[in-house]
Protein backbone atom coordinates (compact mmCIF):
# COMPACT_ATOMS: atom_id res chain seq x y z
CA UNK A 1 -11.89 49.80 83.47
CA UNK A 2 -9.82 52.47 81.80
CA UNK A 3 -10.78 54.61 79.11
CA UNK A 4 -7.93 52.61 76.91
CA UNK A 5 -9.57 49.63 77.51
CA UNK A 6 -12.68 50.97 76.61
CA UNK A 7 -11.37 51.97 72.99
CA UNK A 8 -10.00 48.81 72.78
CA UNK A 9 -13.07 47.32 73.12
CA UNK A 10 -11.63 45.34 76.11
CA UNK A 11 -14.39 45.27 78.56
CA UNK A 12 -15.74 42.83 81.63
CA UNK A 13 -17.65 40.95 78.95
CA UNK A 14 -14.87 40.06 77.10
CA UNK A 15 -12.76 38.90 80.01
CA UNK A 16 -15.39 36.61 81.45
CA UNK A 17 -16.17 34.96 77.92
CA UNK A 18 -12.17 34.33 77.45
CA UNK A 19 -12.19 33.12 81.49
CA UNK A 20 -15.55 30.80 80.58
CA UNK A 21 -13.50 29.40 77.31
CA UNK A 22 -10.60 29.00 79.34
CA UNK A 23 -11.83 27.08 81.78
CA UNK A 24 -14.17 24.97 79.45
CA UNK A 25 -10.98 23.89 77.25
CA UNK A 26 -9.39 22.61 81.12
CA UNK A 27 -12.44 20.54 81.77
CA UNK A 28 -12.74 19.13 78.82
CA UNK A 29 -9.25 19.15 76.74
CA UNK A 30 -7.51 15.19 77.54
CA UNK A 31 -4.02 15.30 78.54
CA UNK A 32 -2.59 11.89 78.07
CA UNK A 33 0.59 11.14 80.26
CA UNK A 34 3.51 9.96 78.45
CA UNK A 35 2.48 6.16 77.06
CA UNK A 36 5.64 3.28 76.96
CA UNK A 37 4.10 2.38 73.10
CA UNK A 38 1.68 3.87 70.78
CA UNK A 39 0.16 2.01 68.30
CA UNK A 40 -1.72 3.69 65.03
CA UNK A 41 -4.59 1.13 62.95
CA UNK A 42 -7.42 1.71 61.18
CA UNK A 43 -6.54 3.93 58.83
CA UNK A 44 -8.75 5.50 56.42
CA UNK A 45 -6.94 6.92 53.38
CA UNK A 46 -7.83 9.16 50.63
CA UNK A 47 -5.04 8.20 47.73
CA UNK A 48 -5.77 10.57 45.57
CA UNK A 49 -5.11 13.22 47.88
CA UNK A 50 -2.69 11.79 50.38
CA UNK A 51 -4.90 12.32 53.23
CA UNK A 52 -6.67 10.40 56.17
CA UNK A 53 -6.91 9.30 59.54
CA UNK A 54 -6.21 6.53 61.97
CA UNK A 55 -7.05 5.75 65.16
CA UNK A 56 -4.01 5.82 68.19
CA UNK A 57 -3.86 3.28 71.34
CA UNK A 58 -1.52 5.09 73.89
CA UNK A 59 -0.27 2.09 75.78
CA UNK A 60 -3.29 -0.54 75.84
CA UNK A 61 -5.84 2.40 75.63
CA UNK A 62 -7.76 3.46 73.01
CA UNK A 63 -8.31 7.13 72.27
CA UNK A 64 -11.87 7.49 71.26
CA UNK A 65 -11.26 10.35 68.23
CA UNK A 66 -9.49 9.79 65.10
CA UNK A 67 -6.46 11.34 64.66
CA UNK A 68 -5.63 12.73 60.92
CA UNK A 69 -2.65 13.36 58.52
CA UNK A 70 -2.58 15.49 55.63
CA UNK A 71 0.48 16.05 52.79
CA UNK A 72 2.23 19.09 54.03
CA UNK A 73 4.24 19.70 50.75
CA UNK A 74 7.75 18.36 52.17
CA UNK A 75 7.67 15.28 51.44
CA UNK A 76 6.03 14.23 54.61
CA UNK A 77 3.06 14.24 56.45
CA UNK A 78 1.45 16.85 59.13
CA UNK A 79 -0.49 15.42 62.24
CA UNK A 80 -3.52 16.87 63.12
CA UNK A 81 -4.78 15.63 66.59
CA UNK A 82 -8.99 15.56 66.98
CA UNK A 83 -10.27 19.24 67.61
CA UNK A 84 -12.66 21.39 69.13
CA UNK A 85 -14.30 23.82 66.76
CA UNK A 86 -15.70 26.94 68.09
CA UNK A 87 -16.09 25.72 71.31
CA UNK A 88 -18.85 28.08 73.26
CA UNK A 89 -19.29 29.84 69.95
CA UNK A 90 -15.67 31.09 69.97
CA UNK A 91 -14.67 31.16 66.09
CA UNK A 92 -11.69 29.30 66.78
CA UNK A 93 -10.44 25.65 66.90
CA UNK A 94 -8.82 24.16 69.74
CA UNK A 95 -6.77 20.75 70.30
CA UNK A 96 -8.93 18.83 72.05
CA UNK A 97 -5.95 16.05 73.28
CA UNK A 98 -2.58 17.23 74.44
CA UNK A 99 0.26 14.66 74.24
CA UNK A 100 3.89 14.70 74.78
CA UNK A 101 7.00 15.57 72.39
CA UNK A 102 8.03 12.33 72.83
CA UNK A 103 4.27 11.09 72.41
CA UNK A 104 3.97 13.29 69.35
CA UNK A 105 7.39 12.12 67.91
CA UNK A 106 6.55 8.70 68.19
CA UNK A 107 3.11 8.85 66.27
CA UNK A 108 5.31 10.95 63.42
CA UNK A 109 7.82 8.17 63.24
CA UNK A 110 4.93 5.32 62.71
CA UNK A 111 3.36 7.37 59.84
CA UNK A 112 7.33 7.78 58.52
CA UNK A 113 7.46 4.08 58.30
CA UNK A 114 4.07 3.76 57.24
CA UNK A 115 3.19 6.13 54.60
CA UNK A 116 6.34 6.26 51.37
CA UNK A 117 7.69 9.69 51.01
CA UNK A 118 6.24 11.91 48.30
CA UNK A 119 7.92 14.32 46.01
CA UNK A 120 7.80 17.52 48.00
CA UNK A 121 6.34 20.44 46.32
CA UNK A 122 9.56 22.69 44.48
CA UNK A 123 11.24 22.82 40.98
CA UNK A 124 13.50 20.18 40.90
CA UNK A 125 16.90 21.35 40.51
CA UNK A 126 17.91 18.29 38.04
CA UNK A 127 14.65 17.91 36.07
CA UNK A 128 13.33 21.14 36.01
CA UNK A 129 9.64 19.96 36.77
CA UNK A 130 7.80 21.98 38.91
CA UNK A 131 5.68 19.79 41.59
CA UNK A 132 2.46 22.06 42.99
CA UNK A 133 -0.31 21.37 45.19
CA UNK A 134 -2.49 20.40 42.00
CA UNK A 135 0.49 17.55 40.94
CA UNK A 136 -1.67 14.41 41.17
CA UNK A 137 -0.44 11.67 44.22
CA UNK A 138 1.21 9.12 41.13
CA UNK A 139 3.48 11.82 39.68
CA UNK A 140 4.49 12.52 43.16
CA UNK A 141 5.60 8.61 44.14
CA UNK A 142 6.48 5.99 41.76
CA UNK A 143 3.43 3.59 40.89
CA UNK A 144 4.92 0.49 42.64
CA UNK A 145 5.68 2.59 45.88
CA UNK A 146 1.85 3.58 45.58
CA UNK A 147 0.65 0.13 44.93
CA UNK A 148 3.39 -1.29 48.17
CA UNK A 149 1.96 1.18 50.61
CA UNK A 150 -2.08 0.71 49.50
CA UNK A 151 -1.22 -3.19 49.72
CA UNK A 152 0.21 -2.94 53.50
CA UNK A 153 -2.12 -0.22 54.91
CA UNK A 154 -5.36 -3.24 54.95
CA UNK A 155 -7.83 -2.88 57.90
CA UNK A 156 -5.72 -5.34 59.81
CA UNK A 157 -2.66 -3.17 59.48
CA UNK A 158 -0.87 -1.18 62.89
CA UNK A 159 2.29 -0.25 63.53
CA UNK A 160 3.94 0.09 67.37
CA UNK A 161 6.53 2.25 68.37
CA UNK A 162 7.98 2.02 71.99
CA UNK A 163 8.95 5.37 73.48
CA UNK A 164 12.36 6.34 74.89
CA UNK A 165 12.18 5.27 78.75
CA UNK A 166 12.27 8.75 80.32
């Protein structure tokens, strides 16, 4: 070991712990193929604050974690796939399922014709108003949008989308 390393505070220790992480997240990280369909159900929404999860089949299987969506202030919504926190003690978070573009494009397009589109967060150039972080969910989307989507999102809601043959 150099004496750079050494001021660096790089040592052996260090290298093992990232080698021990490393190979940790390879045994137990899921890497799921590219699926024909995915289908999201069971979704669990918070209206108020346009957040939740929902469960994804990849083909005819089931993953066994939730997947989650949260409003990322463009309108839309961001995916956040089931995660490994601090895995070994590392203060980090990892994905703990890795999926395809094409996988991760299709799961986006079933939540695009799921969930209505929100006002994203801006002035509007028009109107003037100002929507923020703190806007409530019914400023954001018109009440009978709001009362549509919380109407077709029931426990016996899903939605399918076949994937591109590659």
């Amino acid at each position: 070991m150099s004496r750079e390393d050494k001021v660096n505070g790089i040592d052996e220790t260090h290298y093992k712990r990232a080698k021990q992480l490393k190979d940790w997240l390879d045994a137990n990280t899921d890497v799921i193929p590219e699926p024909k369909m995915i289908t999201l159900n069971s979704f669990e929404i918070d209206w108020d604050r346009w957040l939740g999860s929902f469960n994804v089949w990849f083909d005819d299987s089931l993953y066994p974690e939730k997947f989650h969506f949260y409003d990322c202030g463009t309108g839309g919504v961001e995916i956040q796939p089931p995660m490994f926190t601090s895995p070994l003690g590392v203060p980090a978070s990892y994905c703990a399922v890795v999926i395809t573009k094409q996988t991760d494009s299709a799961i986006r397009q079933a939540l695009e014709l799921t969930l209505p589109r929100l006002t994203p967060h801006g002035r509007n150039r028009r109107t003037g108003i100002e929507t923020t972080r703190s806007t409530p969910i019914f400023l954001r989307l018109g009440s009978l949008e709001l009362t549509k989507a919380k109407g077709m999102i029931t426990s016996e809601y899903s939605i399918s989308v076949q994937l591109p043959a590659s």
